[in-house]
Each structure stands twice: as C-alpha cells, then as structure tokens.
C-alpha atoms as a PDB file:
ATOM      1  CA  UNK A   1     -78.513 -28.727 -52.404  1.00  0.00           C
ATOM      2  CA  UNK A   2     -77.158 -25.435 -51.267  1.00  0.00           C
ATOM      3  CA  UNK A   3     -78.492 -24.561 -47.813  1.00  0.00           C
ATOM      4  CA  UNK A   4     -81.378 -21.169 -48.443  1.00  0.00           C
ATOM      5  CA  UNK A   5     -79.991 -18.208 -46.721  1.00  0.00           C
ATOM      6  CA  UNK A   6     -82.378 -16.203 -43.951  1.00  0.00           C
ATOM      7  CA  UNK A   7     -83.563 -13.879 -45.722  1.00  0.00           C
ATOM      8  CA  UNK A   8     -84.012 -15.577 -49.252  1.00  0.00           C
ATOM      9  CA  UNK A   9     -87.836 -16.553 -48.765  1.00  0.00           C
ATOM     10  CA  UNK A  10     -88.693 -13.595 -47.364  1.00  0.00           C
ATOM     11  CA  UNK A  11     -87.114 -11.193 -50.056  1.00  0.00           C
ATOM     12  CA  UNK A  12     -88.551 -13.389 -53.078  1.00  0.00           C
ATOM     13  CA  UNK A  13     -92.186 -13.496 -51.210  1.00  0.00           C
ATOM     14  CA  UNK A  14     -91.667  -9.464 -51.189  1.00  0.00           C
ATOM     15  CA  UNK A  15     -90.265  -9.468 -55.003  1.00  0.00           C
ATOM     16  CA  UNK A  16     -93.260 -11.679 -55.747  1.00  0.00           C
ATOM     17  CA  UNK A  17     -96.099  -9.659 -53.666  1.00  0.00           C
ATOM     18  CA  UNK A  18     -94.715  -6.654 -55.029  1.00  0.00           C
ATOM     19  CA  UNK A  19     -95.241  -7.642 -58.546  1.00  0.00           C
ATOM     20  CA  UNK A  20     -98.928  -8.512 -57.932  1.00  0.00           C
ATOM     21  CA  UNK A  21     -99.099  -5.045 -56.732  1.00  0.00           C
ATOM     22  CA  UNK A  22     -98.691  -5.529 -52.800  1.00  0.00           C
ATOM     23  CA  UNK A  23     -96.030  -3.669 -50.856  1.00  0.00           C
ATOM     24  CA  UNK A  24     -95.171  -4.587 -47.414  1.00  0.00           C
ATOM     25  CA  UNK A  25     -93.631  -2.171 -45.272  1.00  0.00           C
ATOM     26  CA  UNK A  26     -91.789  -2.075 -42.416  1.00  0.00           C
ATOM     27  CA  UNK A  27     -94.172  -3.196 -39.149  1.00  0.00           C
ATOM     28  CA  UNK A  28     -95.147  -5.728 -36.674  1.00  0.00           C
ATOM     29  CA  UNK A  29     -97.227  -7.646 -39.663  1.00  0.00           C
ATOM     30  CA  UNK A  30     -94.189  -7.609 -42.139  1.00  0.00           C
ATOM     31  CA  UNK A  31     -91.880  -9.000 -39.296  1.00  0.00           C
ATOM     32  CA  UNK A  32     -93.859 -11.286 -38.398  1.00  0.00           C
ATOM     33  CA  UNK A  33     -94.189 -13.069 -42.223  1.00  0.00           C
ATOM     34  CA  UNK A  34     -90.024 -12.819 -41.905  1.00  0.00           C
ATOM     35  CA  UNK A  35     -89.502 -14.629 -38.672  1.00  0.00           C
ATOM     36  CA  UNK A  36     -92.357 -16.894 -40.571  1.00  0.00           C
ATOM     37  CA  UNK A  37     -90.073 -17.196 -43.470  1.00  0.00           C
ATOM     38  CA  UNK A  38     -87.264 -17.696 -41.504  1.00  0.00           C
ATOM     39  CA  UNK A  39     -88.365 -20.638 -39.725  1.00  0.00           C
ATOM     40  CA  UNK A  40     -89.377 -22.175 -43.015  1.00  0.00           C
ATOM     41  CA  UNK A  41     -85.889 -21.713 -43.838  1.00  0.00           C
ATOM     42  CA  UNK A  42     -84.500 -23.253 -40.848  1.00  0.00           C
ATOM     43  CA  UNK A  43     -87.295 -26.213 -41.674  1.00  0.00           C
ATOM     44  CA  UNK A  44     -85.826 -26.493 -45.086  1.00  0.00           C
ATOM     45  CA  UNK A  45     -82.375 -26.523 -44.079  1.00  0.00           C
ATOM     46  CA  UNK A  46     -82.488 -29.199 -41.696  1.00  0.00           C
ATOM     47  CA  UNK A  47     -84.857 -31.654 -43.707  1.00  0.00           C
ATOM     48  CA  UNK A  48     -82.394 -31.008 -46.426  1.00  0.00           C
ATOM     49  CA  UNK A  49     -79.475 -32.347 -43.809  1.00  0.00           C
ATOM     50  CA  UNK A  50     -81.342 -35.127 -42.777  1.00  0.00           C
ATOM     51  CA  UNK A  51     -82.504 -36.779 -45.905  1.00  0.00           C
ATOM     52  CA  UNK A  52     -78.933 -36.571 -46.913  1.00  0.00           C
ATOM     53  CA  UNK A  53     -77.726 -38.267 -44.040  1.00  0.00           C
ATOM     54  CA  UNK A  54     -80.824 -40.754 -44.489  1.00  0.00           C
ATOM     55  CA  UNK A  55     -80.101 -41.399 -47.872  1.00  0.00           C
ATOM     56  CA  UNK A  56     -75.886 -42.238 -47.410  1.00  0.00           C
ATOM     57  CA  UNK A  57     -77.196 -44.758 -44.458  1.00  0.00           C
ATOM     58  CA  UNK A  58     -79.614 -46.014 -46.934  1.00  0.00           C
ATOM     59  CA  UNK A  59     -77.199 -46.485 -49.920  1.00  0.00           C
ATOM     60  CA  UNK A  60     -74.181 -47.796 -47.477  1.00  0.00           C
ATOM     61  CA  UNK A  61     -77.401 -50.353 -46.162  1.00  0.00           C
ATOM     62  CA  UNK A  62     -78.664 -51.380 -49.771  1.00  0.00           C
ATOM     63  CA  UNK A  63     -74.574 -52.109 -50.735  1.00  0.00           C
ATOM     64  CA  UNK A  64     -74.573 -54.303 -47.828  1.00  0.00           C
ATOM     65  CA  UNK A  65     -77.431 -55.906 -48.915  1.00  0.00           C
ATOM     66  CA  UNK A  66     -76.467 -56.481 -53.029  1.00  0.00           C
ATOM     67  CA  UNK A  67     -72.992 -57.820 -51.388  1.00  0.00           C
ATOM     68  CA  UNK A  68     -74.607 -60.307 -49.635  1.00  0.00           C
ATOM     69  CA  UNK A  69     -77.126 -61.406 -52.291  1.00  0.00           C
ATOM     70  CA  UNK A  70     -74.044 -61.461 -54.482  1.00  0.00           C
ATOM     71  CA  UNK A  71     -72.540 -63.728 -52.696  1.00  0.00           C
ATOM     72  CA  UNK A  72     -75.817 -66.056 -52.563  1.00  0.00           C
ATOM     73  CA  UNK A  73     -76.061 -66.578 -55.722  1.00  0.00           C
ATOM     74  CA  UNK A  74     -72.491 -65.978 -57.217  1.00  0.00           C
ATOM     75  CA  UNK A  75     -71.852 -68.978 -59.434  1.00  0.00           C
ATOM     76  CA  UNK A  76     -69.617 -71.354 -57.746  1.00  0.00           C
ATOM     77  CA  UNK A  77     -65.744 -71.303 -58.852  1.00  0.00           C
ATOM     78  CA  UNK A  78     -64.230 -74.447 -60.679  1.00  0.00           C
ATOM     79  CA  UNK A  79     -63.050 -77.460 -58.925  1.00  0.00           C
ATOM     80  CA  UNK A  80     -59.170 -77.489 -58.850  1.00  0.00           C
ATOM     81  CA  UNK A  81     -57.933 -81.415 -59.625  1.00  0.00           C
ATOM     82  CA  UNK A  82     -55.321 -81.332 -57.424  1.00  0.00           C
ATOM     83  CA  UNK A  83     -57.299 -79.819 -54.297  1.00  0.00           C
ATOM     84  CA  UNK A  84     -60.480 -81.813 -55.086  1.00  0.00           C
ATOM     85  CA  UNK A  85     -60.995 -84.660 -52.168  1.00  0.00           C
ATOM     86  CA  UNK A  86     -59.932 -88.346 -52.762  1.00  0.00           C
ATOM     87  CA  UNK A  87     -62.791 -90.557 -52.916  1.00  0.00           C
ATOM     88  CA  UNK A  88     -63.924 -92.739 -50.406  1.00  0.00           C
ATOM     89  CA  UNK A  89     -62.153 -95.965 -50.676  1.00  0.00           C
ATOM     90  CA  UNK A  90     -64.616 -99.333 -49.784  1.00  0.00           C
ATOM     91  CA  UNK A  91     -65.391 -99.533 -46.257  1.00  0.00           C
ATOM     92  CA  UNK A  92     -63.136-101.302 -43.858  1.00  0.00           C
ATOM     93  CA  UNK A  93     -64.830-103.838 -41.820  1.00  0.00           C
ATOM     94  CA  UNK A  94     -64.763-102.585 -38.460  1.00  0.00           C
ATOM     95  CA  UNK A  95     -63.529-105.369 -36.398  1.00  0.00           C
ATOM     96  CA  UNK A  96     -61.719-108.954 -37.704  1.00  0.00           C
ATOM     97  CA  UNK A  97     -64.643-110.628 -36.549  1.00  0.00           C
ATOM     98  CA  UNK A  98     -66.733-109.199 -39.213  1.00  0.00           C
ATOM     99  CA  UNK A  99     -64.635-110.161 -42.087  1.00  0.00           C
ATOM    100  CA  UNK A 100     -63.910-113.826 -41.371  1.00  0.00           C
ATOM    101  CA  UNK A 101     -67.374-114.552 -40.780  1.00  0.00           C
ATOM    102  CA  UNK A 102     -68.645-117.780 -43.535  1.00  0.00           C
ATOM    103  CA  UNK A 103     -71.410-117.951 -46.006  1.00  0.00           C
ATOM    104  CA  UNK A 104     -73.906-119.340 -44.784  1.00  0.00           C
ATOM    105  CA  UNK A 105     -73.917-123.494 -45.156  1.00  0.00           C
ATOM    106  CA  UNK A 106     -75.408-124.926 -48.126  1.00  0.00           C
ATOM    107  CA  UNK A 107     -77.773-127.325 -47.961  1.00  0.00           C
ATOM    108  CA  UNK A 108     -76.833-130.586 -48.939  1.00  0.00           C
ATOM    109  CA  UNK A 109     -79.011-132.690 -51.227  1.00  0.00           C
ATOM    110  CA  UNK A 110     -78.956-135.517 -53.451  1.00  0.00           C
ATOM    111  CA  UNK A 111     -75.732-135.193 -55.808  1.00  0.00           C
ATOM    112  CA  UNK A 112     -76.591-136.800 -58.928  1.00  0.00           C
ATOM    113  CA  UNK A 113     -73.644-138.126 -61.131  1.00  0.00           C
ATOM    114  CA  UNK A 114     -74.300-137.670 -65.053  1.00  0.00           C
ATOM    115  CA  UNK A 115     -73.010-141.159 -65.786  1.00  0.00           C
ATOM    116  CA  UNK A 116     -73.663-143.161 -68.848  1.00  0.00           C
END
C-alpha cells in the first residue's frame, strides 16, 4: 500500500462534508479536524509499516517451519547396495574358555544289545 499523504484525509473529509452541504472554513475548529486528520494519517502510515514488517517475519518464520516439517516427514531415500552395512556375522565367543567348554555328561544307563 502506498503511504496517504498529509493532507489526503482532510481534503476528502472536506470534498465529502461539502457535498452533504457543510463548508468548513478557515479557523481554529477547521485546523483542528486537520491536525486530527493528520495524525490519523501518521497512525495509518505506520500500522501500514509495521504489519508489513510483521507479516515478512511471519512468512520467513512459517518457511522455517514447512522446512522443518518437510524434513520430518520426507519419505526416506532408497538404500544404495553397495553403501548398505554388512550384516552381523555370528557372535565370536569372547574368550577360548567359552568355546571349548563340553556338553554336559550323559548319563549312563543300561545299554541293551538287540541280539537274537
């Protein structure tokens, strides 16, 4: 939006008094209405400036935050063969001891012998 100029309010609020059939003239009430209108102006100005500079910080903000949701939920990209990890091979014991130990003894009982 174009920033309003000074007198801009004040000269359409005269254009539009003076077509409902009210002239002001030059005096302490009609200056008064223009510095009135020219602090409305200055309001307008300014409120324009900030909610511009409000809404860039809020855009810049709400790309941040699409970015990072993006990268949430992205799907995740293909496993290359040749980078994907080797699989674990069995487990080493981890001392000699472990490995050499016996199965437990059977017990011994009466062998029978299929004879005839």
């Amino acid at each position: 939006m174009k920033p309003i100029e000074k007198h801009e309010i004040f000269a359409h609020l005269s254009s539009f008094l003076k077509a409902k059939g009210i002239e002001m003239k030059d005096g302490s009430y009609s200056q008064g209405i223009q510095k009135a209108c020219e602090i409305l102006t200055d309001t307008v100005n300014l409120s324009q400036k900030g909610l511009e500079r409000a809404k860039g910080t809020i855009d810049k903000n709400l790309d941040r935050v699409r970015q990072v949701i993006h990268e949430k939920t992205a799907p995740k990209p293909p496993v290359n063969p040749s980078t994907r990890p080797k699989p674990a091979t069995a487990a080493k014991p981890a001392s000699p001891k472990a490995s050499a130990k016996k199965s437990p003894a059977r017990k011994k009982g009466p062998h029978r012998k299929s004879g005839h």
